[in-house]
Each structure stands twice: as structure tokens, then as C-alpha cells.
N, C-alpha and C. Protein backbone atom coordinates (compact mmCIF):
# COMPACT_ATOMS: atom_id res chain seq x y z
N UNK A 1 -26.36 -34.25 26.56
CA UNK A 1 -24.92 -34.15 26.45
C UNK A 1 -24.31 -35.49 26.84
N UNK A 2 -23.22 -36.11 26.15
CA UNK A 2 -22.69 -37.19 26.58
C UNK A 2 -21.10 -36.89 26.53
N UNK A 3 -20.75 -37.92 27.64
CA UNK A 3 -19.21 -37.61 27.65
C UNK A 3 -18.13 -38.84 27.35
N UNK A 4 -18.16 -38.40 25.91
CA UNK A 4 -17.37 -40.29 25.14
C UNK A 4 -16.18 -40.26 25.88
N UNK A 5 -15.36 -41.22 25.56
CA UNK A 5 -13.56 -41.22 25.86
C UNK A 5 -13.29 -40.82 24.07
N UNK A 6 -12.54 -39.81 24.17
CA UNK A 6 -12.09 -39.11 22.91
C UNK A 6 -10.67 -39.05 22.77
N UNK A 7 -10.73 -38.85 21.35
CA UNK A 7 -8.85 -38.49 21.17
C UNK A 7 -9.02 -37.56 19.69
N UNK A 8 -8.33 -36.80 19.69
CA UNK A 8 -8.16 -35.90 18.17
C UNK A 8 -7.56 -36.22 17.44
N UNK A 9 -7.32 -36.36 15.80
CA UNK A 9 -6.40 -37.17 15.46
C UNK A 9 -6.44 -36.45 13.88
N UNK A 10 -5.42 -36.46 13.19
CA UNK A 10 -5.37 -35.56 12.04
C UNK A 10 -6.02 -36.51 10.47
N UNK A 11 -6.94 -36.40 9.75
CA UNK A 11 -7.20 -37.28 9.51
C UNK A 11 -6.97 -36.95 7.53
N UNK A 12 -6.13 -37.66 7.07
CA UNK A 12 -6.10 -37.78 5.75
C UNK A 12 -7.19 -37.17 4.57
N UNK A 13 -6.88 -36.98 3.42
CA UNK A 13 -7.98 -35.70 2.44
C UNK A 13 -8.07 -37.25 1.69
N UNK A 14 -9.53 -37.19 1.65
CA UNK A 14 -9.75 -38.33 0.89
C UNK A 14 -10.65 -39.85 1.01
N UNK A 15 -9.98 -39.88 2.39
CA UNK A 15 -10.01 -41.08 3.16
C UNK A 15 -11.46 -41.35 3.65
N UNK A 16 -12.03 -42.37 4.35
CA UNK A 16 -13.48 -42.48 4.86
C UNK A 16 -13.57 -41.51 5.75
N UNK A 17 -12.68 -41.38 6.68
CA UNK A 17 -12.73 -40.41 8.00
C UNK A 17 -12.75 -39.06 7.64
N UNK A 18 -12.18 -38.66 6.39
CA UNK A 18 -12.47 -37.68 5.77
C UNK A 18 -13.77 -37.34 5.31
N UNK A 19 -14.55 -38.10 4.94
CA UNK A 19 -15.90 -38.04 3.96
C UNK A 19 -16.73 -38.20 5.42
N UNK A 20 -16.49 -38.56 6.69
CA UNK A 20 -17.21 -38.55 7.63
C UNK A 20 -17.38 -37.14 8.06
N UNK A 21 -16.18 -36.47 8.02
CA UNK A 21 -16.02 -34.90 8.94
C UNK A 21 -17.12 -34.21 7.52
N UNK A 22 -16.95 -34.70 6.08
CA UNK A 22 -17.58 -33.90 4.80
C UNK A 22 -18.81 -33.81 5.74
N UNK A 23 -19.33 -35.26 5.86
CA UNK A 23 -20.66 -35.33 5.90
C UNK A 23 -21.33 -34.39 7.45
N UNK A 24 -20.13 -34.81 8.79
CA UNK A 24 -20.60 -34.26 9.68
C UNK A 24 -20.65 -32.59 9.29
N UNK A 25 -20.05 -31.68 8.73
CA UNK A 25 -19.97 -30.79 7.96
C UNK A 25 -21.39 -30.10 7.64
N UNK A 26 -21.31 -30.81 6.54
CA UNK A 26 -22.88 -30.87 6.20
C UNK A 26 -24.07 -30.40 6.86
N UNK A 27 -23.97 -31.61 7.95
CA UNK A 27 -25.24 -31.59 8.50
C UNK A 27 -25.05 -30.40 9.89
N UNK A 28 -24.18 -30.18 10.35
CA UNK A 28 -23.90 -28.85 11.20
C UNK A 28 -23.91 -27.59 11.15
N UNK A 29 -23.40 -27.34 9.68
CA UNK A 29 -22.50 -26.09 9.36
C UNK A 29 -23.66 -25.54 8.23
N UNK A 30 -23.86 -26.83 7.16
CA UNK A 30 -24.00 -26.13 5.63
C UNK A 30 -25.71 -26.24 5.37
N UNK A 31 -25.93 -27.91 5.98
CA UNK A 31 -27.53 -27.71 5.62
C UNK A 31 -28.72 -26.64 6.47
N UNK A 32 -28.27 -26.36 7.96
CA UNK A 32 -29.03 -25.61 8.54
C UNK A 32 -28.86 -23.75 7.89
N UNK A 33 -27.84 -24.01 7.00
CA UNK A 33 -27.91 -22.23 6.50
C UNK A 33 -28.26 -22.12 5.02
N UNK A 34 -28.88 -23.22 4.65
CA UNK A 34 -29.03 -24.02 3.01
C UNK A 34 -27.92 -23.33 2.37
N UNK A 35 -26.76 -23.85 2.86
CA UNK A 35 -25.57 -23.44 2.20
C UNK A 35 -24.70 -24.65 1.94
N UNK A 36 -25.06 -25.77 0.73
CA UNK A 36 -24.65 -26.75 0.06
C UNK A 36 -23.22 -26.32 -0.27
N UNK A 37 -22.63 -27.63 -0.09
CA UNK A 37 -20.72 -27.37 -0.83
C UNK A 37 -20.64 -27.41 -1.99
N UNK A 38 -19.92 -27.22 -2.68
CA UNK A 38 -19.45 -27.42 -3.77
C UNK A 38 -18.47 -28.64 -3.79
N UNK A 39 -18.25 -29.40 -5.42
CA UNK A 39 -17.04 -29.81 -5.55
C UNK A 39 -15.94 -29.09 -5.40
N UNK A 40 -16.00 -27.80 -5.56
CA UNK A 40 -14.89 -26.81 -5.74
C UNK A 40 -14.23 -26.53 -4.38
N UNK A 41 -15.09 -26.25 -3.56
CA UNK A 41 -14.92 -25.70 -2.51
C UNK A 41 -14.34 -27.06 -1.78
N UNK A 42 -15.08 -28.23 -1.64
CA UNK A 42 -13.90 -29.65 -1.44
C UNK A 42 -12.46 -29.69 -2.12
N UNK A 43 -12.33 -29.45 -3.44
CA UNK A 43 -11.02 -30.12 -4.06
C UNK A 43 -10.01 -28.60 -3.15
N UNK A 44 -10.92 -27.76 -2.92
CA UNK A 44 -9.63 -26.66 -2.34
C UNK A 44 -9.13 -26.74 -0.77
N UNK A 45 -9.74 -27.79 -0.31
CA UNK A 45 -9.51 -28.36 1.11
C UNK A 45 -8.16 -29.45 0.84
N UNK A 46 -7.83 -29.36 -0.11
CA UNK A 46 -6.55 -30.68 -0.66
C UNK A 46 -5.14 -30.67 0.24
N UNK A 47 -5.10 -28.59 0.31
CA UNK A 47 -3.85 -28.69 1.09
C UNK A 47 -4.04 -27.82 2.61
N UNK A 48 -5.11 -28.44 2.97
CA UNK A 48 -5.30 -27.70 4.04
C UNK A 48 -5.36 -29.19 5.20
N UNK A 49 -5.55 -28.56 6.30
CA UNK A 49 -4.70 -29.58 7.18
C UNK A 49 -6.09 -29.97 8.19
N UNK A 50 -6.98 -31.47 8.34
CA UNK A 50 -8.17 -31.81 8.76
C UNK A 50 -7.89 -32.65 9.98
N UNK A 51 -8.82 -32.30 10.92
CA UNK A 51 -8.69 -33.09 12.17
C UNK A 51 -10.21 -33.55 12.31
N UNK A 52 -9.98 -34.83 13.59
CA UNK A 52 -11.19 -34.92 14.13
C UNK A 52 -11.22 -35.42 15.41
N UNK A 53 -12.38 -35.31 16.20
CA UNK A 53 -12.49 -35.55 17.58
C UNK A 53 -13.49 -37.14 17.19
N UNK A 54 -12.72 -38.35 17.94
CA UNK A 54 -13.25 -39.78 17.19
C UNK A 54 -13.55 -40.23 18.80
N UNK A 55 -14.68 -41.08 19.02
CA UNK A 55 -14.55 -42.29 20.40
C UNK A 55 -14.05 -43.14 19.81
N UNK A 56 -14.25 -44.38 20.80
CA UNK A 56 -13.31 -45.36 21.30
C UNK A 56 -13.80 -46.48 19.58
N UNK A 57 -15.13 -46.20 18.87
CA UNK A 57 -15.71 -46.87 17.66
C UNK A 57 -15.25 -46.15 16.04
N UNK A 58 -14.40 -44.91 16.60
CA UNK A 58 -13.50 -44.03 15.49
C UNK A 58 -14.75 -43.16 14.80
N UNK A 59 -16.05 -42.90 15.49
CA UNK A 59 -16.92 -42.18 15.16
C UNK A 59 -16.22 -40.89 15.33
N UNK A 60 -16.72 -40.03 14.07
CA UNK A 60 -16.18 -38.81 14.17
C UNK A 60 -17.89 -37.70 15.25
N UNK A 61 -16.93 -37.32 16.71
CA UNK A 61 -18.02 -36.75 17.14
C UNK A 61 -17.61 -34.75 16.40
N UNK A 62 -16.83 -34.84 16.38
CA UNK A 62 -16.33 -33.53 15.65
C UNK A 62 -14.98 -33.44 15.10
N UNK A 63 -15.32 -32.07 13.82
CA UNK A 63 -13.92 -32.03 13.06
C UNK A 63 -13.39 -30.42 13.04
N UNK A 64 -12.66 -30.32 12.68
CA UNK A 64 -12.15 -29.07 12.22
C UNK A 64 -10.96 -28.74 11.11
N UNK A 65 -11.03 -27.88 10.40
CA UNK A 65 -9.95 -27.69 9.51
C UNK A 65 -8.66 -26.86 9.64
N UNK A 66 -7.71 -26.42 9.49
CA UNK A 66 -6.38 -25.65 9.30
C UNK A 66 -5.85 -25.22 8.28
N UNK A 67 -6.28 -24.57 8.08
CA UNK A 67 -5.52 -23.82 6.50
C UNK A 67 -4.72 -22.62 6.59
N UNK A 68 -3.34 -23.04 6.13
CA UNK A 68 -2.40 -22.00 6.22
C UNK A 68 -2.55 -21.10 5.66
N UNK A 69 -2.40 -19.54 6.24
CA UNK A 69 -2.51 -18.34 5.50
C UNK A 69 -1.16 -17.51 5.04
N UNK A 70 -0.43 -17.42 5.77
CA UNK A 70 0.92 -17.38 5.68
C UNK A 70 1.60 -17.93 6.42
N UNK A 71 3.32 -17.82 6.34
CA UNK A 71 3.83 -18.87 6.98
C UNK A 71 3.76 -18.37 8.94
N UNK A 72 3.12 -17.31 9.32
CA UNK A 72 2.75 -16.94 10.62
C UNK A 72 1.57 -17.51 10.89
N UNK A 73 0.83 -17.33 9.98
CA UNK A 73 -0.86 -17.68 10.82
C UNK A 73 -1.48 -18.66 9.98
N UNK A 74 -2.41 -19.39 10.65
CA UNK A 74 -3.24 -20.26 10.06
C UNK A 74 -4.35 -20.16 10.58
N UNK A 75 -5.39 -20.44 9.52
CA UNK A 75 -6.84 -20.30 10.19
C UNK A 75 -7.71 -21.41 10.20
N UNK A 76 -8.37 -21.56 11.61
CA UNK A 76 -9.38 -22.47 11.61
C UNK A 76 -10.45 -22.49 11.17
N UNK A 77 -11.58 -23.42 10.55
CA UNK A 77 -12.34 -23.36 9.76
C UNK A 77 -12.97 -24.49 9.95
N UNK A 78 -14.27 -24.78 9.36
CA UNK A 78 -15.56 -25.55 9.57
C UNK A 78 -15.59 -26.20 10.83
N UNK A 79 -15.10 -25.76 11.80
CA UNK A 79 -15.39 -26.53 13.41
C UNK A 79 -17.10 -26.56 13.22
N UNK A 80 -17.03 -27.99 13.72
CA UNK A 80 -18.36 -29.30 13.27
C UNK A 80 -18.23 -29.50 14.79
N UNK A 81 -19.39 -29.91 16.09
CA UNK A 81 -20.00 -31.12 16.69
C UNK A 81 -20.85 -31.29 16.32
N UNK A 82 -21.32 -32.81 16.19
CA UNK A 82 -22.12 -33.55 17.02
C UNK A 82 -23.07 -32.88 17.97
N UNK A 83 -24.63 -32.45 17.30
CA UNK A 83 -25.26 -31.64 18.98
C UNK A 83 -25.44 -32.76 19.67
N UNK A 84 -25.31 -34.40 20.16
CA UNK A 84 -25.43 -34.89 21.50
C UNK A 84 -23.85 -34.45 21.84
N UNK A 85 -23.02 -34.10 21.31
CA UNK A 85 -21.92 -33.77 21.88
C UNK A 85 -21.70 -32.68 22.15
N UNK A 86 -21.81 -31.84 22.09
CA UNK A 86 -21.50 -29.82 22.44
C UNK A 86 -21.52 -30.06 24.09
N UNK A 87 -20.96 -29.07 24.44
CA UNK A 87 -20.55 -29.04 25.66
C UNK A 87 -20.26 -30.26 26.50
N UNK A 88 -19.11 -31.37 25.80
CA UNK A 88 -18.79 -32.33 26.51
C UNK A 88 -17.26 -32.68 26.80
N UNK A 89 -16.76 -31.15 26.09
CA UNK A 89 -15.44 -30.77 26.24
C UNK A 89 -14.44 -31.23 24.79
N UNK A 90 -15.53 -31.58 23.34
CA UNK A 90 -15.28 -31.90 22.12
C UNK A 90 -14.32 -30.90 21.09
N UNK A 91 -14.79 -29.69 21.56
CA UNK A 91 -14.80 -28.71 20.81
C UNK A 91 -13.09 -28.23 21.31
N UNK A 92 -13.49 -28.05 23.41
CA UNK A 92 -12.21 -27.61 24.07
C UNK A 92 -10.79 -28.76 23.21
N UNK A 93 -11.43 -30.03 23.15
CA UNK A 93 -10.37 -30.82 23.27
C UNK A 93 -9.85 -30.67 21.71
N UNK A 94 -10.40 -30.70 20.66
CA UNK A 94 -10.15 -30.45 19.69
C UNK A 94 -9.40 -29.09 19.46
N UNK A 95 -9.43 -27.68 19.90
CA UNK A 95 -8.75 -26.43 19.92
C UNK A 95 -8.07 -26.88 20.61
N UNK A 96 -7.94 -27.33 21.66
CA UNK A 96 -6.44 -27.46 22.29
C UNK A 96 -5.60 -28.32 21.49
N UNK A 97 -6.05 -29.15 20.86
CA UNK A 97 -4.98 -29.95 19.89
C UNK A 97 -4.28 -29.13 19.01
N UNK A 98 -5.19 -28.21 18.06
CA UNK A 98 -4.69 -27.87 16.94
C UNK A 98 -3.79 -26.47 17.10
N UNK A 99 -3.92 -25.82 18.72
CA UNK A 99 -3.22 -24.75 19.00
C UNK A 99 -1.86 -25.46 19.21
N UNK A 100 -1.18 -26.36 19.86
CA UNK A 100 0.38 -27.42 20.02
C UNK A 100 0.28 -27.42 18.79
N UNK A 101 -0.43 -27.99 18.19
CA UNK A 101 0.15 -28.56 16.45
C UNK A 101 0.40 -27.40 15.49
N UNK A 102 -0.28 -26.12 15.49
CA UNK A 102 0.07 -24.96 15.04
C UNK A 102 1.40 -24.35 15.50
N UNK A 103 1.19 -24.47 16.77
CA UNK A 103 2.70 -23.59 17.49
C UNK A 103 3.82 -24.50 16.86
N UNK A 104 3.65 -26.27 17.21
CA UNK A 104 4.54 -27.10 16.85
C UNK A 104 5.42 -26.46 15.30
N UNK A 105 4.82 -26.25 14.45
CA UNK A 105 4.55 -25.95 12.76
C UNK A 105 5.34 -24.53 12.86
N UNK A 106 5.81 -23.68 13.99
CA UNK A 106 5.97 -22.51 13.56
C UNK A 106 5.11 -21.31 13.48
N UNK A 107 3.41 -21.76 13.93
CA UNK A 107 2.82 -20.84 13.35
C UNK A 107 2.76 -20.10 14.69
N UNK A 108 2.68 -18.72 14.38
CA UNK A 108 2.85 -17.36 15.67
C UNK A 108 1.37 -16.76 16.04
N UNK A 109 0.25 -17.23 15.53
CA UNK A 109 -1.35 -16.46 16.07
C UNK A 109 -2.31 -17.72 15.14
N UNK A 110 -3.35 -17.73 15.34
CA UNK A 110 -4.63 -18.31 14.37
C UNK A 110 -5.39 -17.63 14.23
N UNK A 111 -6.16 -17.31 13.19
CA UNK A 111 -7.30 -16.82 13.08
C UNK A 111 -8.70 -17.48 12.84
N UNK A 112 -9.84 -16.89 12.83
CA UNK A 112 -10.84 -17.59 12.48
C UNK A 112 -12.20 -16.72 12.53
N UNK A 113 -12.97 -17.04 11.96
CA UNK A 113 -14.23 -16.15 11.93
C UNK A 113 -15.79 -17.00 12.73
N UNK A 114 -15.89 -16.79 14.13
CA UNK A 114 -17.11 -17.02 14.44
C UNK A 114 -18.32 -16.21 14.56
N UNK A 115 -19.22 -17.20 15.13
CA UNK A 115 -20.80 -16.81 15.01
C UNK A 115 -21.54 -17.37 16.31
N UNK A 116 -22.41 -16.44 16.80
CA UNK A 116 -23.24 -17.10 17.45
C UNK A 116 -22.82 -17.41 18.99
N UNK A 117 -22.94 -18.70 19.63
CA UNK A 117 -22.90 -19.27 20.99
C UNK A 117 -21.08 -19.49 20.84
N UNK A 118 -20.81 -19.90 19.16
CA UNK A 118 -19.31 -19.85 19.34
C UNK A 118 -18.26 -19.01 19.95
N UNK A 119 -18.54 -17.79 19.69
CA UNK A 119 -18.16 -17.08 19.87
C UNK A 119 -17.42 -16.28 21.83
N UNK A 120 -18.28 -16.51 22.11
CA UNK A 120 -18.25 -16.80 23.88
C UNK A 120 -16.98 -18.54 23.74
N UNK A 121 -17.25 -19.20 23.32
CA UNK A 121 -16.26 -20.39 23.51
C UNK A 121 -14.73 -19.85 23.34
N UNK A 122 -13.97 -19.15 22.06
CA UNK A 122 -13.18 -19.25 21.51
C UNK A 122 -12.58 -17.79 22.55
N UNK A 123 -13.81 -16.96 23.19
CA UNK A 123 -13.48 -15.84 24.10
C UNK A 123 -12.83 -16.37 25.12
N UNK A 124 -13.35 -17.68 25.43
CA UNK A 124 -12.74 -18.23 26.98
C UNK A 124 -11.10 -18.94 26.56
N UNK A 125 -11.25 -19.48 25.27
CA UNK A 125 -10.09 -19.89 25.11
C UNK A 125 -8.43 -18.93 24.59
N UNK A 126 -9.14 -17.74 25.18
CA UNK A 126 -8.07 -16.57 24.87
C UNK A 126 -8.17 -16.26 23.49
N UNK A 127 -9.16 -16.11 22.38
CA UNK A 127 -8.86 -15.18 21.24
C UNK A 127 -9.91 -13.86 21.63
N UNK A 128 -9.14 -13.34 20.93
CA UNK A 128 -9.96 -11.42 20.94
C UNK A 128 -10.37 -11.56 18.93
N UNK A 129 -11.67 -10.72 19.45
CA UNK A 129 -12.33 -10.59 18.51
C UNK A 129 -11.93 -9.06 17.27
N UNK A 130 -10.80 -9.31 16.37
CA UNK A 130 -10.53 -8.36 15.45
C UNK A 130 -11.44 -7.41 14.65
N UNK A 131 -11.62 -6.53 14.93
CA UNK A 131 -12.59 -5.36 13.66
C UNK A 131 -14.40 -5.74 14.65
N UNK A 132 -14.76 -4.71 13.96
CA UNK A 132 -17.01 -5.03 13.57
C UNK A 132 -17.28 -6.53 13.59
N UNK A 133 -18.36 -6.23 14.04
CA UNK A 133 -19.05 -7.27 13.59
C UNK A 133 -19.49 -7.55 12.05
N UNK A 134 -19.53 -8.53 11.61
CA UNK A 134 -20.49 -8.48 9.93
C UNK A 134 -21.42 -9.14 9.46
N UNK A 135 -21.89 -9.37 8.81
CA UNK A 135 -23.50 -9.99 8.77
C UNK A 135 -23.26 -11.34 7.57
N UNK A 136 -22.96 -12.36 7.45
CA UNK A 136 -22.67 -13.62 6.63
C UNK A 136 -24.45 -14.31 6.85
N UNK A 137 -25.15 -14.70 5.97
CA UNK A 137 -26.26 -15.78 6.20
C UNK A 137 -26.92 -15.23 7.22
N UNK A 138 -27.15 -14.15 6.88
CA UNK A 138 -28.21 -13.25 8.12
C UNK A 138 -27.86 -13.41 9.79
N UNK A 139 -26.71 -13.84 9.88
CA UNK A 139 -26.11 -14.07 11.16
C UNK A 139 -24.98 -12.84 11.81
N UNK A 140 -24.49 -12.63 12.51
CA UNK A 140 -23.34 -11.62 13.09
C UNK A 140 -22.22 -12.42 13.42
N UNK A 141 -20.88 -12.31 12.58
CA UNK A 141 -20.01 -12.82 12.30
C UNK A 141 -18.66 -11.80 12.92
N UNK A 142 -17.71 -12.78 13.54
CA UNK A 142 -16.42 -12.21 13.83
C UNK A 142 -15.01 -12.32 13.27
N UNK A 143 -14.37 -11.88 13.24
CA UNK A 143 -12.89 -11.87 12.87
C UNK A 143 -12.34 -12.92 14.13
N UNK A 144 -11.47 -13.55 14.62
CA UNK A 144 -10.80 -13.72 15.84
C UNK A 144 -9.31 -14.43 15.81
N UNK A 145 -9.04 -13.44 16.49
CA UNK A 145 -7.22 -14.29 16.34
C UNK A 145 -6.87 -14.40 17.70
N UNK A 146 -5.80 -15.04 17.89
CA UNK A 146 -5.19 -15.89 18.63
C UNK A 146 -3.50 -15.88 18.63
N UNK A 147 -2.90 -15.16 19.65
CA UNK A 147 -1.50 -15.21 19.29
C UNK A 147 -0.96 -16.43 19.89
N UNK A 148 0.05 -17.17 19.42
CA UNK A 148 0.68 -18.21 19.89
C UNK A 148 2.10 -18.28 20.84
């Protein structure tokens, strides 16, 4: 575990810092469940709203996405670290950003669907887990919202 000097920062659709969070993406989220992206599934990230957790060299150690669902809620999506980074307060610092910037926006709860060790994280950060459990990529998957 290492503990960079970090800052979160919203980062443009398109851009290098963008194609960094693609790639950190990738290698976190999509290749360990051999679940490859699509072009499709990129060009529909166009109006959705991308952050990232960068050190002091603008390395992206983690990202996350925001996509509005209605004009109340928005949901978070592909939260990415860095495994030398997990538990170095990447993840905390990044949800705490995007919960101000949601409330900022108007929005009244977030939602999001975790898995796994995540799941205990997003518990501590005050969301309750909505409905069953469900089974995505042979894994046990949650509903979770978040009122604002």
C-alpha cells in the first residue's frame, strides 16, 4: 500500500487523462472478468460525468464515473484503483469528492451497484444496500443508494 499526495479532479471525455482512467478500467474492472469494452459502450460514456484520483506526476491512481439517471439521482460507476493503491484512502477520497459535486448539481441520493470487498467500503460510507443480492460474472452483486 502506498500513500501518494492526491487530488480528484474531473477529467474531460476524450482527452489523455481520459484514455488513462479507459485503460486503468481495463485492467481492474474488465480484463480480470474477461469482460472487454466495447466501442459502444465508450461512445455512451460521452455524457456522463469522469473523475480521477491523480499524484503529484498527474498519474491516474484511480477513476470513477457519474452518470445521471434522473434529475434526483445519479449513479456511480466503474470505480477503478490502482492495487498498490487500495486502502490508501484513494477510493475514500475520490467518493467524498463526487458526493459535494453531486449534492452541488442538485442531485438528492446516488446509486450504484457493488461487489465483493467493495461493498463493506461504500457500507462505511453510509449507503444501504437496496433489494437481493444478484449474481453478474459469477459474482454477488448489490443495488446501493445513498441519500444526499
Amino acid at each position: 500500500m502506498k500513500t501518494p499526495s492526491k487530488m480528484v479532479i474531473e477529467v474531460e471525455f476524450g482527452t489523455p487523462q481520459y484514455q488513462a482512467t479507459v485503460q486503468l478500467r481495463k485492467m481492474v474492472l474488465h480484463e480480470p472478468l474477461n469482460n472487454p469494452f466495447t466501442q459502444e459502450q465508450l461512445n455512451e460514456e460521452y455524457n456522463s460525468f469522469h473523475f480521477a484520483c491523480i499524484d503529484e506526476q498527474s498519474t491516474v491512481l484511480g477513476c470513477l464515473i457519474m452518470q445521471p439517471i434522473d434529475t434526483d439521482t445519479v449513479e456511480m460507476k466503474e470505480v477503478a484503483v490502482l492495487q498498490d493503491y487500495r486502502s490508501s484512502g484513494v477510493g475514500t477520497e475520490m467518493v467524498g469528492y463526487v458526493e459535494i459535486w453531486a449534492k452541488e448539481r442538485g442531485f438528492k441520493r446516488i446509486s450504484l451497484i457493488s461487489w465483493g470487498t467493495s461493498t463493506a467500503f461504500y457500507v462505511r460510507r453510509g449507503y444501504k444496500k437496496s433489494g437481493k443480492s444478484f449474481k453478474r460474472n459469477e459474482a454477488d452483486h448489490y443495488k446501493m443508494v445513498k441519500s444526499l
